[in-house]
PDB file of N, CA and C in Angstrom:
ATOM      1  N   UNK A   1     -17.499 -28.100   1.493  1.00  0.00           N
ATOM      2  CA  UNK A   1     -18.650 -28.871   1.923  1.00  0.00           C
ATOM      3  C   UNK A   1     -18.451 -29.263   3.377  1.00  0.00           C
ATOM      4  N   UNK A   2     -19.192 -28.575   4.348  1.00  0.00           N
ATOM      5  CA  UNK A   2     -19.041 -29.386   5.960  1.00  0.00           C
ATOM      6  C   UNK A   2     -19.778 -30.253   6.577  1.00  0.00           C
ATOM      7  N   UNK A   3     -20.244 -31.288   5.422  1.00  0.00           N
ATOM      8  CA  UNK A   3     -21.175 -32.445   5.297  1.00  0.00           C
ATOM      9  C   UNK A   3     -20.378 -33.669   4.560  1.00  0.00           C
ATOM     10  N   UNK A   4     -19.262 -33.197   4.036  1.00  0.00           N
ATOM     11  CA  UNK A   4     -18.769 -34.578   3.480  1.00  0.00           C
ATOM     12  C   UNK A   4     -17.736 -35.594   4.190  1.00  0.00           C
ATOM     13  N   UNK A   5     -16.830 -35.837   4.050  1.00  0.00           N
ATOM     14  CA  UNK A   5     -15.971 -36.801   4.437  1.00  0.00           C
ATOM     15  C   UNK A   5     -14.911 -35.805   4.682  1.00  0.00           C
ATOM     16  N   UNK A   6     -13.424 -35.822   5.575  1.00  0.00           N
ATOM     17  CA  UNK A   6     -12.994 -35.233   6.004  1.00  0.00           C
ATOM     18  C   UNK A   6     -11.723 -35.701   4.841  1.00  0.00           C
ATOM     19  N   UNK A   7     -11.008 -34.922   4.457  1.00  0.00           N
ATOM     20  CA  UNK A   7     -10.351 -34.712   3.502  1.00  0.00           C
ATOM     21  C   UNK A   7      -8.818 -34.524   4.375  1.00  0.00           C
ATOM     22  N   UNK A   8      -7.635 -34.757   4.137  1.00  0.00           N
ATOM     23  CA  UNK A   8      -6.676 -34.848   5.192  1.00  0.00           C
ATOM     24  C   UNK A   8      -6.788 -33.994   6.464  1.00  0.00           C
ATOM     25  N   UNK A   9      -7.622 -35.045   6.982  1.00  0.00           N
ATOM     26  CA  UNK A   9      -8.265 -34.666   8.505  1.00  0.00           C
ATOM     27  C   UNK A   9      -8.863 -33.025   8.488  1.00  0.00           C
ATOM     28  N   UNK A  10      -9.447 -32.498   7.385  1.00  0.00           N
ATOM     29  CA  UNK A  10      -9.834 -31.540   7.259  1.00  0.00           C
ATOM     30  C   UNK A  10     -11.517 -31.756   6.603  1.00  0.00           C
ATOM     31  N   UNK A  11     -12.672 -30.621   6.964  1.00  0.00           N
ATOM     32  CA  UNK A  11     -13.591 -30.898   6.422  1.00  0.00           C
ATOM     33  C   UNK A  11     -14.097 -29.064   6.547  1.00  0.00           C
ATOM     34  N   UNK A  12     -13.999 -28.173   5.545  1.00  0.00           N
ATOM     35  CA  UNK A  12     -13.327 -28.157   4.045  1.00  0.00           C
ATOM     36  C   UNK A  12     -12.419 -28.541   4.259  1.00  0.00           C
ATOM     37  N   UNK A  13     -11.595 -29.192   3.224  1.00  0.00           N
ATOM     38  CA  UNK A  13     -10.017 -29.198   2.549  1.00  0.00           C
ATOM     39  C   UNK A  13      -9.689 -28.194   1.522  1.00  0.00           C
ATOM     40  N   UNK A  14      -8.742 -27.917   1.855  1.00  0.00           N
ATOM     41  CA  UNK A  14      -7.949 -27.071   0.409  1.00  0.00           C
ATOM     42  C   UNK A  14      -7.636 -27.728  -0.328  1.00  0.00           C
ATOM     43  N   UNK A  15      -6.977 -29.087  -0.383  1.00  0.00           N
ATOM     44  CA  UNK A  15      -6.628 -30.448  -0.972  1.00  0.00           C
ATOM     45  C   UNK A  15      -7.940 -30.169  -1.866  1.00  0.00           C
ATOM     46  N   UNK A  16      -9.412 -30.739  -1.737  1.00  0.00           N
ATOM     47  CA  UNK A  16     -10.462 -31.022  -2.439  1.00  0.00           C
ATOM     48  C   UNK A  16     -10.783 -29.526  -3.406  1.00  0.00           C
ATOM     49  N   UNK A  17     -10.535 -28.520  -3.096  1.00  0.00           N
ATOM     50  CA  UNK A  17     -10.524 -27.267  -3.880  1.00  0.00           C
ATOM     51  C   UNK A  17      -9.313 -27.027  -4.975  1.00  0.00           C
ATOM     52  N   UNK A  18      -7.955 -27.419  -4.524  1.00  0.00           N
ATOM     53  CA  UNK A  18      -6.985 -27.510  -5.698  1.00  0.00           C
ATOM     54  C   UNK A  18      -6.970 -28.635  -6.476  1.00  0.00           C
ATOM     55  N   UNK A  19      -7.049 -29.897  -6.044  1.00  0.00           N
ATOM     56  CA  UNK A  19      -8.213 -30.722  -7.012  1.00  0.00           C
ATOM     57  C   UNK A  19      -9.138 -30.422  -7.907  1.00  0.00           C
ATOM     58  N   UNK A  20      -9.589 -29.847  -7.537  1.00  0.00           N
ATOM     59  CA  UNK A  20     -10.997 -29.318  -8.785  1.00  0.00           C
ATOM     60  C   UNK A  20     -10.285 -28.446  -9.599  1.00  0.00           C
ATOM     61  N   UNK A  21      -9.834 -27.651  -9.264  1.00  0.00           N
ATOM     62  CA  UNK A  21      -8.636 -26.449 -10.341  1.00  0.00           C
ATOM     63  C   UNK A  21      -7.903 -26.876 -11.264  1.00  0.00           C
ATOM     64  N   UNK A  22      -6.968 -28.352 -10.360  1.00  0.00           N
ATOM     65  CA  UNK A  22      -6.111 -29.339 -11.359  1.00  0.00           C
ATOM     66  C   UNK A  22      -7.232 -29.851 -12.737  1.00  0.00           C
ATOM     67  N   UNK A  23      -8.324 -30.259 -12.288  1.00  0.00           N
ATOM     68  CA  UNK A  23      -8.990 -30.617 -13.266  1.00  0.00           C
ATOM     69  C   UNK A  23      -9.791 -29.764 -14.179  1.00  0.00           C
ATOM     70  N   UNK A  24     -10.397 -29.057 -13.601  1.00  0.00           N
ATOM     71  CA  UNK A  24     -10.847 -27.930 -14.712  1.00  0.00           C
ATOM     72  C   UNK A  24     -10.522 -27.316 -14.809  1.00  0.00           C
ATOM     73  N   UNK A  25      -9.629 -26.245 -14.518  1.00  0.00           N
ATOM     74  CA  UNK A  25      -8.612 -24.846 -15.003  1.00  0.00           C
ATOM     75  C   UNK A  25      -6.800 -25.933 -15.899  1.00  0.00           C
ATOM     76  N   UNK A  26      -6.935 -26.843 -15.030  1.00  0.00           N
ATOM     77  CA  UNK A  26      -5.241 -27.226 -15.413  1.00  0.00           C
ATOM     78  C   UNK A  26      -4.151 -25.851 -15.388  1.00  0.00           C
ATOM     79  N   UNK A  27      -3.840 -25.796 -16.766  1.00  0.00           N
ATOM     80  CA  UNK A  27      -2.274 -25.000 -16.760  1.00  0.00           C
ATOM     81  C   UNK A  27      -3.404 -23.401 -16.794  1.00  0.00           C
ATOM     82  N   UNK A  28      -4.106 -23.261 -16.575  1.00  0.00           N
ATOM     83  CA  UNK A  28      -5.234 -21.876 -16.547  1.00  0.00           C
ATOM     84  C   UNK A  28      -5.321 -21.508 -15.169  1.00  0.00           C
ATOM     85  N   UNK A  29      -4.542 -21.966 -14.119  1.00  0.00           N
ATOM     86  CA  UNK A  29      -4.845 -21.899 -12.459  1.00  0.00           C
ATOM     87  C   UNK A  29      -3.877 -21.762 -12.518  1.00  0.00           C
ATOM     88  N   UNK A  30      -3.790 -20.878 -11.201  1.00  0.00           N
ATOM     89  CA  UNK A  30      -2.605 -20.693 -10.573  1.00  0.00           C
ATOM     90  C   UNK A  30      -3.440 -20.693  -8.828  1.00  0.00           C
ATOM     91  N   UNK A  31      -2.174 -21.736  -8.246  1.00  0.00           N
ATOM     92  CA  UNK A  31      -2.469 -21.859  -6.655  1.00  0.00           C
ATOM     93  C   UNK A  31      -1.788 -21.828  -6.033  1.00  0.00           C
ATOM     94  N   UNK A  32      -2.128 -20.863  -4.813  1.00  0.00           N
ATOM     95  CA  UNK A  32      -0.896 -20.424  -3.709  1.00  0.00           C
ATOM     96  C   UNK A  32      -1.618 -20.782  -2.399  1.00  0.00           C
ATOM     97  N   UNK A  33      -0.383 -21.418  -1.626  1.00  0.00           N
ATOM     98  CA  UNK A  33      -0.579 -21.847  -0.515  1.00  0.00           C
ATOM     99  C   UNK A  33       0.238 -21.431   0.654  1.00  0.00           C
ATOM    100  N   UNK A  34      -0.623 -20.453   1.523  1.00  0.00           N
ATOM    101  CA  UNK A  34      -0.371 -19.820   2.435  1.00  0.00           C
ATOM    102  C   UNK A  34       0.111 -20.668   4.042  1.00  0.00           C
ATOM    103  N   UNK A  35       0.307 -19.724   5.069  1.00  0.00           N
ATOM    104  CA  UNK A  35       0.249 -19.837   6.301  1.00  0.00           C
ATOM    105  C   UNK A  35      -0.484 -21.129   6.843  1.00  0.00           C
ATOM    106  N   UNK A  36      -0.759 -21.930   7.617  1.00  0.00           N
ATOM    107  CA  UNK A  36      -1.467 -23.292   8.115  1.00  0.00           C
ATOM    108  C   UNK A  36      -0.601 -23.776   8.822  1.00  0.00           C
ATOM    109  N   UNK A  37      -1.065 -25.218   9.906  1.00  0.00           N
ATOM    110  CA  UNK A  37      -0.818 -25.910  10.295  1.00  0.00           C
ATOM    111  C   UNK A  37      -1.142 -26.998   9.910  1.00  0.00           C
ATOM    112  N   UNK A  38      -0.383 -27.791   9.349  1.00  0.00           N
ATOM    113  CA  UNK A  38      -0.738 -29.105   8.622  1.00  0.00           C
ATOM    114  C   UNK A  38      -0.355 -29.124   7.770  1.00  0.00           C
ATOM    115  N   UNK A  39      -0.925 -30.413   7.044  1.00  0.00           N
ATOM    116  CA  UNK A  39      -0.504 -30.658   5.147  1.00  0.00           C
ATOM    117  C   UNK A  39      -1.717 -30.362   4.437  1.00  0.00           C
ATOM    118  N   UNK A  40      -2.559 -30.261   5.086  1.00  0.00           N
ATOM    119  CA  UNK A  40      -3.655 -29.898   4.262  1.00  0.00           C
ATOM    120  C   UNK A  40      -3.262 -28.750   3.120  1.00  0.00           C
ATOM    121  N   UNK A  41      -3.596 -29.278   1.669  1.00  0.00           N
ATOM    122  CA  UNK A  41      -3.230 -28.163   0.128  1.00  0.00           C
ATOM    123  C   UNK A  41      -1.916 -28.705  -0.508  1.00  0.00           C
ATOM    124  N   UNK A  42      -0.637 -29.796   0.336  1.00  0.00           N
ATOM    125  CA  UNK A  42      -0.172 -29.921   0.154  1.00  0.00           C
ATOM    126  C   UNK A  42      -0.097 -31.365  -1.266  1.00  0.00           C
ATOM    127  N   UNK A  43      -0.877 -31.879  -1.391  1.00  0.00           N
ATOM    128  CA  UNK A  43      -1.439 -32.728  -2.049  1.00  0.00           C
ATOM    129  C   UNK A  43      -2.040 -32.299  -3.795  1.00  0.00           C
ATOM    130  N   UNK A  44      -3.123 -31.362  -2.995  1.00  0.00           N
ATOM    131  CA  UNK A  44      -3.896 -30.652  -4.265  1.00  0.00           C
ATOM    132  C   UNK A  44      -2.591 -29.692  -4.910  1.00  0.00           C
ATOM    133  N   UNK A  45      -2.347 -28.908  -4.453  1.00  0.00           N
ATOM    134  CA  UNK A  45      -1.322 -28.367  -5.046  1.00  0.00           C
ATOM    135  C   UNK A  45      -0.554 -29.373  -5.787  1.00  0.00           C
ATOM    136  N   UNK A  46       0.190 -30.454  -5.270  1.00  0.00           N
ATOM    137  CA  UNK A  46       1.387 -31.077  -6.706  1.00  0.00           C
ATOM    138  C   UNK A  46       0.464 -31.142  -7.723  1.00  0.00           C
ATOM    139  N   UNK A  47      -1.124 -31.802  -7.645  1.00  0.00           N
ATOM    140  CA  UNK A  47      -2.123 -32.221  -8.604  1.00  0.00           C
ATOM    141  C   UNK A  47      -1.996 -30.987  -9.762  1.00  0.00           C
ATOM    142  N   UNK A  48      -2.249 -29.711  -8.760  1.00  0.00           N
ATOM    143  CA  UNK A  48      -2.426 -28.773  -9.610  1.00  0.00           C
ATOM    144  C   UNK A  48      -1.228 -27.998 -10.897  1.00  0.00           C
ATOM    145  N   UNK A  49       0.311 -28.513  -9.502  1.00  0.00           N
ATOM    146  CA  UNK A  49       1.563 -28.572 -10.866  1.00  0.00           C
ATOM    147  C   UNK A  49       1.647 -29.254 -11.726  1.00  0.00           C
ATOM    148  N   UNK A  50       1.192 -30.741 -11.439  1.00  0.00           N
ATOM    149  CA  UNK A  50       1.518 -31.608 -12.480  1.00  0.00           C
ATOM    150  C   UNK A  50       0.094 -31.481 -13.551  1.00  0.00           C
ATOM    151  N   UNK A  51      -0.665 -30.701 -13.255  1.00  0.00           N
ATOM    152  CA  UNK A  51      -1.412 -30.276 -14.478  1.00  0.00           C
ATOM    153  C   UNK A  51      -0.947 -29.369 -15.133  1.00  0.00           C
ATOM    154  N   UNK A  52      -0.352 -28.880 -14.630  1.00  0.00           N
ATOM    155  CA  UNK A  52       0.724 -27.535 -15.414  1.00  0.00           C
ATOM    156  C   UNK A  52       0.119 -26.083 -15.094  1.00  0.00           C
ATOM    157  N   UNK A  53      -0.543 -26.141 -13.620  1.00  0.00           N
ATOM    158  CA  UNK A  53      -0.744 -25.061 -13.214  1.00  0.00           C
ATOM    159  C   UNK A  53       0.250 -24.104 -12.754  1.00  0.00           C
ATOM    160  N   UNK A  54       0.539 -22.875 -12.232  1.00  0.00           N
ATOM    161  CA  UNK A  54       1.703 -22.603 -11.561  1.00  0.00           C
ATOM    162  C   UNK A  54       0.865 -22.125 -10.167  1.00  0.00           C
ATOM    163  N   UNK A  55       2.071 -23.004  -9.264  1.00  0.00           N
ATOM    164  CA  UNK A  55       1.905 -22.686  -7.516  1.00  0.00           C
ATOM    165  C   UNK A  55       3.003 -22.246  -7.251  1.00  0.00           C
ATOM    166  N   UNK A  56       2.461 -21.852  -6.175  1.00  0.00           N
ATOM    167  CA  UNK A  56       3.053 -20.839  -5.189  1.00  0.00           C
ATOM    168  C   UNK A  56       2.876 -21.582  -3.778  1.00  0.00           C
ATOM    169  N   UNK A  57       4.133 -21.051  -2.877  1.00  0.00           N
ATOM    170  CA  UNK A  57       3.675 -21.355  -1.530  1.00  0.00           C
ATOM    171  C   UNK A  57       4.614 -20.171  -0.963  1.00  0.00           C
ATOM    172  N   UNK A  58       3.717 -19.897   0.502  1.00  0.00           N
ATOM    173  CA  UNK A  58       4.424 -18.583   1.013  1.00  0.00           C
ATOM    174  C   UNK A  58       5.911 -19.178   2.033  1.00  0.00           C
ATOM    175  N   UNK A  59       6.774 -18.316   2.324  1.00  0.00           N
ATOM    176  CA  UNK A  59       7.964 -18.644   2.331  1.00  0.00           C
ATOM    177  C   UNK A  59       8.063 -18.507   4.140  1.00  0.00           C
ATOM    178  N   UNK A  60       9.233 -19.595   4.757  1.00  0.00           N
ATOM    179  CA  UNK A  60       8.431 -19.541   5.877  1.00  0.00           C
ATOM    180  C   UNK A  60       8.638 -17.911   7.045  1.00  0.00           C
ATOM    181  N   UNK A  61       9.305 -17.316   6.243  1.00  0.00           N
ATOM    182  CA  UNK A  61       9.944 -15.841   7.297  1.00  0.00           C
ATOM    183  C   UNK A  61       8.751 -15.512   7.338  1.00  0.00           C
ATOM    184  N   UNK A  62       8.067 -15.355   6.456  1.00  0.00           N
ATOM    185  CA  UNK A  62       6.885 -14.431   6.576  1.00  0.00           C
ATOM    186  C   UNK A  62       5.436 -15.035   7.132  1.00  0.00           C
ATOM    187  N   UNK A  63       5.573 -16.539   7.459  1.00  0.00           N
ATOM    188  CA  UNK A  63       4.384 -17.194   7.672  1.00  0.00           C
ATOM    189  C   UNK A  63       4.324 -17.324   9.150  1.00  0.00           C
ATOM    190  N   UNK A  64       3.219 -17.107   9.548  1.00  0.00           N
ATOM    191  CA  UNK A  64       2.549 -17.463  11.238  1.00  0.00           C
ATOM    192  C   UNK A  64       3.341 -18.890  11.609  1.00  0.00           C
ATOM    193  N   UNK A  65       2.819 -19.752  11.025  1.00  0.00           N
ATOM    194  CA  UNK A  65       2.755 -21.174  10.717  1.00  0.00           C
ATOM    195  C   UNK A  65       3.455 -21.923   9.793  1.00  0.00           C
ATOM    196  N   UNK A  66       4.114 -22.272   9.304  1.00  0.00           N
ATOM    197  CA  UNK A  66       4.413 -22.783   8.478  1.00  0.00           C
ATOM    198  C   UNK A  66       4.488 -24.071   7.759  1.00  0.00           C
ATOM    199  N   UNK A  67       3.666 -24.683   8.746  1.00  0.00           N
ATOM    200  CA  UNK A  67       3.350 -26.190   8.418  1.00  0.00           C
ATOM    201  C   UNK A  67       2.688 -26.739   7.278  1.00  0.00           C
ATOM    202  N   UNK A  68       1.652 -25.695   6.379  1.00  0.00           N
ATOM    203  CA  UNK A  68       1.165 -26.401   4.886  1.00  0.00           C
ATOM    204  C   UNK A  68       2.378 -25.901   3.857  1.00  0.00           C
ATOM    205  N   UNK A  69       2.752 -24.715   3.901  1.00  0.00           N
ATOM    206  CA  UNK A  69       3.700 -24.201   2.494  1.00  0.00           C
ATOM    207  C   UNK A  69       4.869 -25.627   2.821  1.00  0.00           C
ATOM    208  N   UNK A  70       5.220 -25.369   3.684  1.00  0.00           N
ATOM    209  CA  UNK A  70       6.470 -26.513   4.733  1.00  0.00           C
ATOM    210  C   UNK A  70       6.310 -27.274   3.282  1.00  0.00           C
ATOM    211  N   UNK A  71       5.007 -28.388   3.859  1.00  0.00           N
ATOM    212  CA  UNK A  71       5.150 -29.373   3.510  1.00  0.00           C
ATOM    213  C   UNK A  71       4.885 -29.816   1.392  1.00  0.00           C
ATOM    214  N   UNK A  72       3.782 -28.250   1.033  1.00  0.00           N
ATOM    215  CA  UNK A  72       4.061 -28.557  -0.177  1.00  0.00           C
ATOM    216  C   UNK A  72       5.185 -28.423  -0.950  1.00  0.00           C
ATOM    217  N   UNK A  73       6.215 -27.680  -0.145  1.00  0.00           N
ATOM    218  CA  UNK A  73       7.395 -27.497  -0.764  1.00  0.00           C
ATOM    219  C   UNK A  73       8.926 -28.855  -0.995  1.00  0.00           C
ATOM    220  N   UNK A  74       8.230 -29.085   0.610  1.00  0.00           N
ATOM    221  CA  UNK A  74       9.233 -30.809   0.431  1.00  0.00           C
ATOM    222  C   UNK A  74       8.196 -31.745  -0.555  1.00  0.00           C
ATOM    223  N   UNK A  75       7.148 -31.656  -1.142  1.00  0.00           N
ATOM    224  CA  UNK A  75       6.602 -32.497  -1.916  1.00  0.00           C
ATOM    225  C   UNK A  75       6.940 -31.958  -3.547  1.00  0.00           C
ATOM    226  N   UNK A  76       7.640 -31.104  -3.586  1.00  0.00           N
ATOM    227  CA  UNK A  76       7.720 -30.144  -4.949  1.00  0.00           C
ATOM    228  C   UNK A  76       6.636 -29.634  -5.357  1.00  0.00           C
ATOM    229  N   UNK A  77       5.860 -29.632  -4.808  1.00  0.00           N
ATOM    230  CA  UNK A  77       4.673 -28.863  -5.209  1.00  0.00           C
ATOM    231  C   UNK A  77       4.489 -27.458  -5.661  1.00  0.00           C
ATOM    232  N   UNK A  78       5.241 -27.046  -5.204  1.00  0.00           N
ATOM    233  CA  UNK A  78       5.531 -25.131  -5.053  1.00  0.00           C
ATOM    234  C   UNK A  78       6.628 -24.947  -6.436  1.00  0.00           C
ATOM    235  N   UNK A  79       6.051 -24.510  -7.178  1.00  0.00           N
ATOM    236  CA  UNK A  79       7.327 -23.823  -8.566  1.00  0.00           C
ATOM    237  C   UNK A  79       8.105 -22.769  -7.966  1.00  0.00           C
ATOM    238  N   UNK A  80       7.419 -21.844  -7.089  1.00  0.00           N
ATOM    239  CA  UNK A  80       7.816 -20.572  -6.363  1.00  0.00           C
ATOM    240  C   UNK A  80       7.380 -20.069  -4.578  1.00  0.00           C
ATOM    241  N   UNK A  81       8.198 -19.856  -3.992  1.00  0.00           N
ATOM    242  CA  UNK A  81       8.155 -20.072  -2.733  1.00  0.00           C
ATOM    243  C   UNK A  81       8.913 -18.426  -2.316  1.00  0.00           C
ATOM    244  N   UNK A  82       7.603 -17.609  -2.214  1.00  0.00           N
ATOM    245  CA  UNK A  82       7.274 -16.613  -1.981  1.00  0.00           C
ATOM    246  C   UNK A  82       7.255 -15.948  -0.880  1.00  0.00           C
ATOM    247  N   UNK A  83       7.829 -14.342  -0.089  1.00  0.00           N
ATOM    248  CA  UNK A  83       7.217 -14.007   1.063  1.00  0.00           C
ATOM    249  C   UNK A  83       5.797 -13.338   0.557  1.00  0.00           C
ATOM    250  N   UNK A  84       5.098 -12.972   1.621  1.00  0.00           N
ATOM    251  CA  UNK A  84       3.901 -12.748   1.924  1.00  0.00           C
ATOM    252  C   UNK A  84       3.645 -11.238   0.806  1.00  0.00           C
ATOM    253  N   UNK A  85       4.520 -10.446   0.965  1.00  0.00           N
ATOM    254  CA  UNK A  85       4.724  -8.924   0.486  1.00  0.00           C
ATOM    255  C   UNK A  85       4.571  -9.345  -1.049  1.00  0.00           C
ATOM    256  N   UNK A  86       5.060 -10.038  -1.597  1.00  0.00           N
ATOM    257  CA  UNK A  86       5.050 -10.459  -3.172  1.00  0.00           C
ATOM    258  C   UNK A  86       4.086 -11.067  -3.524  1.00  0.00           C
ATOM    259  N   UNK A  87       3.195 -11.854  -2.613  1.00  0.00           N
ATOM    260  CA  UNK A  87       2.198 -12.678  -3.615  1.00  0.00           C
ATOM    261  C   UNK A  87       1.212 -12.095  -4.520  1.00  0.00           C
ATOM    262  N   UNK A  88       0.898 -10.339  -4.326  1.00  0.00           N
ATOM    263  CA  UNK A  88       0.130  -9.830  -5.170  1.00  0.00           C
ATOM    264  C   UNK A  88       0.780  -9.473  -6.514  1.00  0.00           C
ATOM    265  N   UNK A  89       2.446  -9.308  -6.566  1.00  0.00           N
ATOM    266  CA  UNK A  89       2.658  -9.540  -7.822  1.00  0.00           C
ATOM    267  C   UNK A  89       2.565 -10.663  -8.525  1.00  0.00           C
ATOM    268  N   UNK A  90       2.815 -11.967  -7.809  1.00  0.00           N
ATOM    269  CA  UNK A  90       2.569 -12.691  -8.830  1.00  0.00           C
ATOM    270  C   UNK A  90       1.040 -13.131  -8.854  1.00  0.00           C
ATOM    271  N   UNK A  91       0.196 -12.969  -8.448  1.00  0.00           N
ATOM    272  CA  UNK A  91      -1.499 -12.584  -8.982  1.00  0.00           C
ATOM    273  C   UNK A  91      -1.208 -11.917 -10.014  1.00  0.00           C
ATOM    274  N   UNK A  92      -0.809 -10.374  -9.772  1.00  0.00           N
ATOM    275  CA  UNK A  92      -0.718  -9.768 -11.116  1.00  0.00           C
ATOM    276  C   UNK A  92      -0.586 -10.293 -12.404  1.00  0.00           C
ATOM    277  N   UNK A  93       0.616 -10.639 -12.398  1.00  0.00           N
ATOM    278  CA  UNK A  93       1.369 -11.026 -12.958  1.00  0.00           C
ATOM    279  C   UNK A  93       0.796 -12.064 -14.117  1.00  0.00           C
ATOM    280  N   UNK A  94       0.239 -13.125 -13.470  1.00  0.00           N
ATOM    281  CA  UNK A  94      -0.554 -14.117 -13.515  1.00  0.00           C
ATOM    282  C   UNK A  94      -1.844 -13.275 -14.077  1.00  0.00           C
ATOM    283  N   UNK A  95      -2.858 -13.094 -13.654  1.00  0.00           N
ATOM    284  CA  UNK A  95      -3.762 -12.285 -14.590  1.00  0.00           C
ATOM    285  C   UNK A  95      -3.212 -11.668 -15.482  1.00  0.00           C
ATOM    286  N   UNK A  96      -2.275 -11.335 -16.062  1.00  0.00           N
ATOM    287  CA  UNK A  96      -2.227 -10.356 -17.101  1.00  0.00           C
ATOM    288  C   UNK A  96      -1.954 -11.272 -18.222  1.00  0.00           C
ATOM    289  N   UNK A  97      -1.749 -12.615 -17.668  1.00  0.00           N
ATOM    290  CA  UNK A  97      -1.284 -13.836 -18.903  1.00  0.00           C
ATOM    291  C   UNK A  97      -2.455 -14.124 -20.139  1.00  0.00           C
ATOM    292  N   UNK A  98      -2.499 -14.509 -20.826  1.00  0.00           N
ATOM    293  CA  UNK A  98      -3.672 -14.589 -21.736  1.00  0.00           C
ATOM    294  C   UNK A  98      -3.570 -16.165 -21.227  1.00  0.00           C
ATOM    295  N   UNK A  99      -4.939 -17.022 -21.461  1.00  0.00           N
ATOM    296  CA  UNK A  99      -5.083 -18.187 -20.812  1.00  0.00           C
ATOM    297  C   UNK A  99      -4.031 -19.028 -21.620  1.00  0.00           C
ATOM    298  N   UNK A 100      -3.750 -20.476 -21.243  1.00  0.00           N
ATOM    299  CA  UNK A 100      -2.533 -20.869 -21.810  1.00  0.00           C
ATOM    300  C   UNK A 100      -2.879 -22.048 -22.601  1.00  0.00           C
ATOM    301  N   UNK A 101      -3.946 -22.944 -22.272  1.00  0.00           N
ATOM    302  CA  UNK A 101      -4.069 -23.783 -23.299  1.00  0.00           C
ATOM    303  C   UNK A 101      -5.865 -24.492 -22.735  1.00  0.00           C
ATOM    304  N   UNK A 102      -6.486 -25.696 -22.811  1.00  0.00           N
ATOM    305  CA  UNK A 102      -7.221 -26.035 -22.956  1.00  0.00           C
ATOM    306  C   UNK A 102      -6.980 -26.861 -21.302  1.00  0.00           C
ATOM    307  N   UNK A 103      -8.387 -27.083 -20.393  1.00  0.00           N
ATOM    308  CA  UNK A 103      -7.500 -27.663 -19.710  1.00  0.00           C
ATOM    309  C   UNK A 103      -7.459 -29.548 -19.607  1.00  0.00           C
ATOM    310  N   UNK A 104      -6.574 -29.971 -18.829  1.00  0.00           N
ATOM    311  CA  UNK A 104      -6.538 -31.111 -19.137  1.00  0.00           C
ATOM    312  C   UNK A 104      -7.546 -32.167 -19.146  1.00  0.00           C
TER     313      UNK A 104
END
């Protein structure tokens, strides 16, 4: 939305998009958080672990930037902390799961 309120100094946020996932997908999402400058995702993402989603964040060799994975990773947010070359397996991977439960 680039009409609402600015979301950690962001307007979109990724924060406000893994939020919504935490709540309606829960442990049925999976969210990976790429390349950035900032913390922005770093937030939504724990939301989305501690719903029992599985995240990802990209690892920093392979990132431009590394300032959002950075920071969801010092927040524990990240179950798996990925280079760039792998994240389509674990998509795969991840789709091939049958859904896992109801979400929270």
């Amino acid at each position: 939305m680039k009409d609402g309120p600015l979301v950690s100094r962001h307007r979109p946020s990724v924060d406000v998009l893994f939020r919504a996932a935490a709540r309606c997908a829960g442990a049925n999402a999976l969210g990976i958080l790429m390349t950035g400058m900032g913390d922005d995702g770093a937030n939504g993402l724990l939301e989305m672990r501690r719903a029992g989603a599985l995240t990802v964040a990209q690892d920093e060799e392979s990132c431009v930037v590394f300032g959002m994975p950075k920071e969801a990773i010092e927040r524990g947010a990240a179950m798996k902390v990925l280079p760039l070359d792998r994240m389509h397996h674990e998509i795969i991977r991840f789709g091939a799961m049958p859904a896992l439960r109801q979400p929270a």
